[in-house]
Protein backbone atom coordinates (compact mmCIF):
# COMPACT_ATOMS: atom_id res chain seq x y z
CA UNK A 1 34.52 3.28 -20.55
CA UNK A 2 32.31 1.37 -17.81
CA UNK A 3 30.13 4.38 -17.61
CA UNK A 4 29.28 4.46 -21.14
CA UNK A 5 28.61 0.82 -20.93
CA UNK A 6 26.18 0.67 -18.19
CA UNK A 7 24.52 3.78 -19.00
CA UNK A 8 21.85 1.66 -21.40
CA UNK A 9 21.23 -0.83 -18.54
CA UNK A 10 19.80 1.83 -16.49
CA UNK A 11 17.90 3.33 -18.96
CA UNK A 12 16.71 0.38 -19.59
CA UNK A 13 15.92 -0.57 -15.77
CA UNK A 14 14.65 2.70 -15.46
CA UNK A 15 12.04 2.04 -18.01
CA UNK A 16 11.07 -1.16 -16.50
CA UNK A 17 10.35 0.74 -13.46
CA UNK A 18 8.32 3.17 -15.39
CA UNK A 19 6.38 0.62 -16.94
CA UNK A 20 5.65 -1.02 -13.62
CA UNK A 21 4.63 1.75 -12.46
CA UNK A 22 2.18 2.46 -15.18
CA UNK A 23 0.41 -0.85 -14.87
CA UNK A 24 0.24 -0.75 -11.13
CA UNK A 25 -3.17 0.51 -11.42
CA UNK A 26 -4.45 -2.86 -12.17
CA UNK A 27 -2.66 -4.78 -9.80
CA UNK A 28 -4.22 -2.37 -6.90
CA UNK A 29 -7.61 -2.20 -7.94
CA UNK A 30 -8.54 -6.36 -9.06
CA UNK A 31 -5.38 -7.50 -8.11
CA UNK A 32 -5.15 -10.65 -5.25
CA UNK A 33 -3.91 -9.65 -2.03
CA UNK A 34 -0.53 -11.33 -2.73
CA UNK A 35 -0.10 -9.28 -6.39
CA UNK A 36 -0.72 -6.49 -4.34
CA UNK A 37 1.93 -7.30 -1.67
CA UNK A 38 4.26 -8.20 -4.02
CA UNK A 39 4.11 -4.95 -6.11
CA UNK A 40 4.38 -2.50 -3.08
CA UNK A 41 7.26 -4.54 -1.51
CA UNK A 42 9.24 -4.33 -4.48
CA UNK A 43 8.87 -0.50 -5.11
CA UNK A 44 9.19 0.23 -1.40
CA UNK A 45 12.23 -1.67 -0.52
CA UNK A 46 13.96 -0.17 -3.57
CA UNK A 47 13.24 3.36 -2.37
CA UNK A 48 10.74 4.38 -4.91
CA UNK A 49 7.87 6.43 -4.69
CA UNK A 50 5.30 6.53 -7.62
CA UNK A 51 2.45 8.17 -7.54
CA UNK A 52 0.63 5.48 -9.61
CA UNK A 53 1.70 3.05 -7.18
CA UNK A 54 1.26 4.52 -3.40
CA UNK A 55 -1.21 6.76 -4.24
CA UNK A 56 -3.03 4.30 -5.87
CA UNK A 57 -2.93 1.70 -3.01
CA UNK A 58 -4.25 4.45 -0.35
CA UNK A 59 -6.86 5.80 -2.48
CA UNK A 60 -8.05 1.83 -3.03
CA UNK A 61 -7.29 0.92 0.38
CA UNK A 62 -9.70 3.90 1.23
CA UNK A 63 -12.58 2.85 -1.23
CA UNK A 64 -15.96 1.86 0.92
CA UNK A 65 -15.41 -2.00 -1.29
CA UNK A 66 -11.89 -2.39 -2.77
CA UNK A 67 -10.28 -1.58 0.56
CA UNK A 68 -12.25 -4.30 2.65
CA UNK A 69 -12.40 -6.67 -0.10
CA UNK A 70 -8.13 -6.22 0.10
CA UNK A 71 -7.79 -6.34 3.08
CA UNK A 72 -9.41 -9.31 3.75
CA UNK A 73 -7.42 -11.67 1.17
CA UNK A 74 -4.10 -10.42 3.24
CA UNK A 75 -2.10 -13.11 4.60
CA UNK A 76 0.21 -12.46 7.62
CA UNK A 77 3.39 -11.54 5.33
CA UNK A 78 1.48 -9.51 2.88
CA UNK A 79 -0.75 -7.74 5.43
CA UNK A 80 2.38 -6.73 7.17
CA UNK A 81 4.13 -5.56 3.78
CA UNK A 82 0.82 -3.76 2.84
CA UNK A 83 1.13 -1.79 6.35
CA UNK A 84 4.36 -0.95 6.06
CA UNK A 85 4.18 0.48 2.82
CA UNK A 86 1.35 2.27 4.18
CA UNK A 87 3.66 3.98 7.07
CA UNK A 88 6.34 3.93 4.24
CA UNK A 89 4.22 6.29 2.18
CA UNK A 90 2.77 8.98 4.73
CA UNK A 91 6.12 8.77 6.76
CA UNK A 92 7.63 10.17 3.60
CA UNK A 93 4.65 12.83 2.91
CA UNK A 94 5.08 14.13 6.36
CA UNK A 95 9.02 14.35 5.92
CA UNK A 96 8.28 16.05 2.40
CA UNK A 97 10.58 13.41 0.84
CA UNK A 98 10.71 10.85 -1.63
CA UNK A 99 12.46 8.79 -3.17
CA UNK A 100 12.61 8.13 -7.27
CA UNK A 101 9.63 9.38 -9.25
CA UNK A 102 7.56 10.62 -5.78
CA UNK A 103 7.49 13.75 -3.91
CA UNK A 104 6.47 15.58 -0.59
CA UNK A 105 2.93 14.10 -0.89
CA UNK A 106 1.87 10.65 -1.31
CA UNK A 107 -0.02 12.16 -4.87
CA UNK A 108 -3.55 10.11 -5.48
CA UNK A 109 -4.17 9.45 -9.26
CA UNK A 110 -6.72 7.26 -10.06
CA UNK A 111 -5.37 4.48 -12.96
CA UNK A 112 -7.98 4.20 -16.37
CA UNK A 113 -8.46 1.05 -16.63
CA UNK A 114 -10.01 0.08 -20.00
CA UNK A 115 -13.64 -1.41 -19.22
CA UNK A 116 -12.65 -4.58 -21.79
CA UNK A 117 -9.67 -5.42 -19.54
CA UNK A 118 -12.26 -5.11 -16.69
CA UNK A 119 -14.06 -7.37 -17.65
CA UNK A 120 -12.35 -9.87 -18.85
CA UNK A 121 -10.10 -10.46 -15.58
CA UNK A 122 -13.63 -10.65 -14.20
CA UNK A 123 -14.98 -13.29 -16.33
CA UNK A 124 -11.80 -15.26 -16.20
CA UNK A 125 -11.31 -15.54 -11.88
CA UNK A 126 -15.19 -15.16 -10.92
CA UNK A 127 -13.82 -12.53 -8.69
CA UNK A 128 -14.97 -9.19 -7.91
CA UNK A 129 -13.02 -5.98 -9.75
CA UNK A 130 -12.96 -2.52 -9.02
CA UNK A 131 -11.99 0.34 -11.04
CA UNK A 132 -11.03 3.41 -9.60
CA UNK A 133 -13.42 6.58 -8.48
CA UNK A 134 -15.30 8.16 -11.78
CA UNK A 135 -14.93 11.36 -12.81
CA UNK A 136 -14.88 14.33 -11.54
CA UNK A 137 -11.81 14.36 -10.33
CA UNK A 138 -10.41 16.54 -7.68
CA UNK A 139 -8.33 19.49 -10.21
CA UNK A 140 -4.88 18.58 -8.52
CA UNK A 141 -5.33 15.03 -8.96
CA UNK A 142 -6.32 14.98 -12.77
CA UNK A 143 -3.54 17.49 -13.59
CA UNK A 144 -0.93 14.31 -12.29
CA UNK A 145 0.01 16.68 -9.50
CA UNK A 146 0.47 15.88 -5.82
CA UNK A 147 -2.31 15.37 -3.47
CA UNK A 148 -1.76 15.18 0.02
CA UNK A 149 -3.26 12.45 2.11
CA UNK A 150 -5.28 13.89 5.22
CA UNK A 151 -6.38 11.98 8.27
CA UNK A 152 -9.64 11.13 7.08
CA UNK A 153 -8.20 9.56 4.06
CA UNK A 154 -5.74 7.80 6.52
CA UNK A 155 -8.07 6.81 8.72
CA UNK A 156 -10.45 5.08 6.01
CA UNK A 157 -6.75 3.06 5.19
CA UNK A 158 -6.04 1.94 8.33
CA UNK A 159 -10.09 1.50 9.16
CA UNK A 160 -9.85 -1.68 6.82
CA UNK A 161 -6.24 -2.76 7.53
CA UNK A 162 -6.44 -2.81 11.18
CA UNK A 163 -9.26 -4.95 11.82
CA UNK A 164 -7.26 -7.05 9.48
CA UNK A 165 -4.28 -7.28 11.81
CA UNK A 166 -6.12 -7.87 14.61
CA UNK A 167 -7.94 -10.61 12.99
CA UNK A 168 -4.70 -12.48 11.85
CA UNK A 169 -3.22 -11.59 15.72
CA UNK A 170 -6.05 -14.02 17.21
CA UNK A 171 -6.28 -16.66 14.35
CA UNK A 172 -3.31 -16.14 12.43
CA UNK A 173 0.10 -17.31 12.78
CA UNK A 174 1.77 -14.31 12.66
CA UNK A 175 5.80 -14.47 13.35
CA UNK A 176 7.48 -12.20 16.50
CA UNK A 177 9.30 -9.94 13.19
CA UNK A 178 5.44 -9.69 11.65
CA UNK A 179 3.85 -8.46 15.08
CA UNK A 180 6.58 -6.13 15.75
CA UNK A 181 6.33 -4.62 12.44
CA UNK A 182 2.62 -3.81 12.44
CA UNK A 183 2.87 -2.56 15.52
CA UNK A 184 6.06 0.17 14.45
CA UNK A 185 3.68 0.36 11.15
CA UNK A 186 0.57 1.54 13.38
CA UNK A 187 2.55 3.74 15.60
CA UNK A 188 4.42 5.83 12.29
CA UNK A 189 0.79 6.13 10.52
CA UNK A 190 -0.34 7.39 13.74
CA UNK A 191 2.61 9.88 14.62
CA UNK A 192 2.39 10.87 10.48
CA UNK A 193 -1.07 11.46 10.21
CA UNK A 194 -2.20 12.50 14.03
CA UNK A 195 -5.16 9.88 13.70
CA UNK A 196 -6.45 7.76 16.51
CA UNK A 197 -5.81 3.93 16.46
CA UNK A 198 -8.63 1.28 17.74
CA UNK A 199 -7.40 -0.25 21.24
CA UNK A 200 -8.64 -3.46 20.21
CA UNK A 201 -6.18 -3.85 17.02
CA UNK A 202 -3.53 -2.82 19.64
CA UNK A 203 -4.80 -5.44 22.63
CA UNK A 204 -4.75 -8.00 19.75
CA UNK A 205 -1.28 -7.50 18.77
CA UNK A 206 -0.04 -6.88 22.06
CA UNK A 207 -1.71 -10.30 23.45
CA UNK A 208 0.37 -12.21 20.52
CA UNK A 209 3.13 -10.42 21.56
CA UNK A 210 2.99 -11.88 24.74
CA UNK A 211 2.87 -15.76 23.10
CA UNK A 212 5.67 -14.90 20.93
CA UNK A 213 7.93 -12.74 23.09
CA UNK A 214 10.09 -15.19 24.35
CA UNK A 215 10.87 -15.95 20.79
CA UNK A 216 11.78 -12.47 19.46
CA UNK A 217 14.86 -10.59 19.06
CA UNK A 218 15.65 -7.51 20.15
């Protein structure tokens, strides 16, 4: 029967998932801005939610270094993906959904990366790499279990992402659909989290808005 047949494939896509997911960690933390993009994207436009994957890009989005090191290697696709997935995430807390492997809360574990591994992706791109907060962890978080994102946490997020968007709204050459996303991206995080956003990002945007309009959709 077909069932029988295809049950193996989705074990085994399953598992790919799984180990994607398990991985992420290192991607997040000394990953390029375009790894980064690329790995959110993918687990938010299938519907997924891992922990190890959104709760690791808000707690490193959040960090006083990773998150403005991140932010500033975004490009105008991958800043907007980054920011959606962003909304994605704490849209879905606030709903108290998710979709496979998450849950009500965006839950913040913090990936061990081995300190070999560290350094060697170090030595071999010259770049900077971060490794997540050290011990002690908050009890919820090292027991795996959900941890809910607050405002301040938000705010930190979208502290180092919007000056980002702004920037790339002046100097950038971002596309009516990219604009139009950051800005629905901006106004979810906001209604999700009840945190105030920076006029200036929203000037920015709304200034390119005005060059592109003429060349965007409904």
């Amino acid at each position: 029967p077909m069932a029988e047949t295809m049950a193996p494939d989705a074990v085994q896509v399953e598992a790919a998932w799984q180990w994607l997911a398990a991985v992420a960690g290192d991607v997040l933390w000394s990953g390029q801005g375009r790894d980064v993009a690329n790995l959110v994207w993918a687990f938010a436009a299938a519907g997924r939610s891992e922990p190890q994957v959104f709760g690791n890009l808000i707690t490193a989005l959040s960090h006083p270094r990773r998150g403005p090191a991140l932010a500033s290697e975004l490009r105008e696709e991958e800043c907007t993906v980054v920011l959606w997935a962003v909304a994605a995430a704490l849209e879905r807390q606030q709903e108290g959904g998710g979709g496979g492997g998450g849950g009500g809360a965006v839950s913040v574990e913090f990936a061990r990366t081995a300190a070999t591994s560290l350094a060697t992706a170090a030595a071999g791109t010259g770049r900077d790499v971060f490794s997540p907060p050290s011990p002690p962890l908050p009890p919820t978080a090292a027991a795996g279990r959900a941890v809910a994102v607050g405002p301040e946490q938000a705010s930190k997020v979208v502290a180092h992402l919007g000056p980002r968007a702004a920037h790339l709204a002046l100097h950038g050459k971002l596309t009516g659909r990219q604009i139009g996303s950051m800005l629905k991206s901006l106004v979810v995080v906001k209604a999700s989290t009840g945190i105030e956003l920076d006029s200036d990002w929203l000037q920015a945007l709304a200034l390119r808005v005005g060059h592109k309009a003429r060349y965007m959709d409904g």
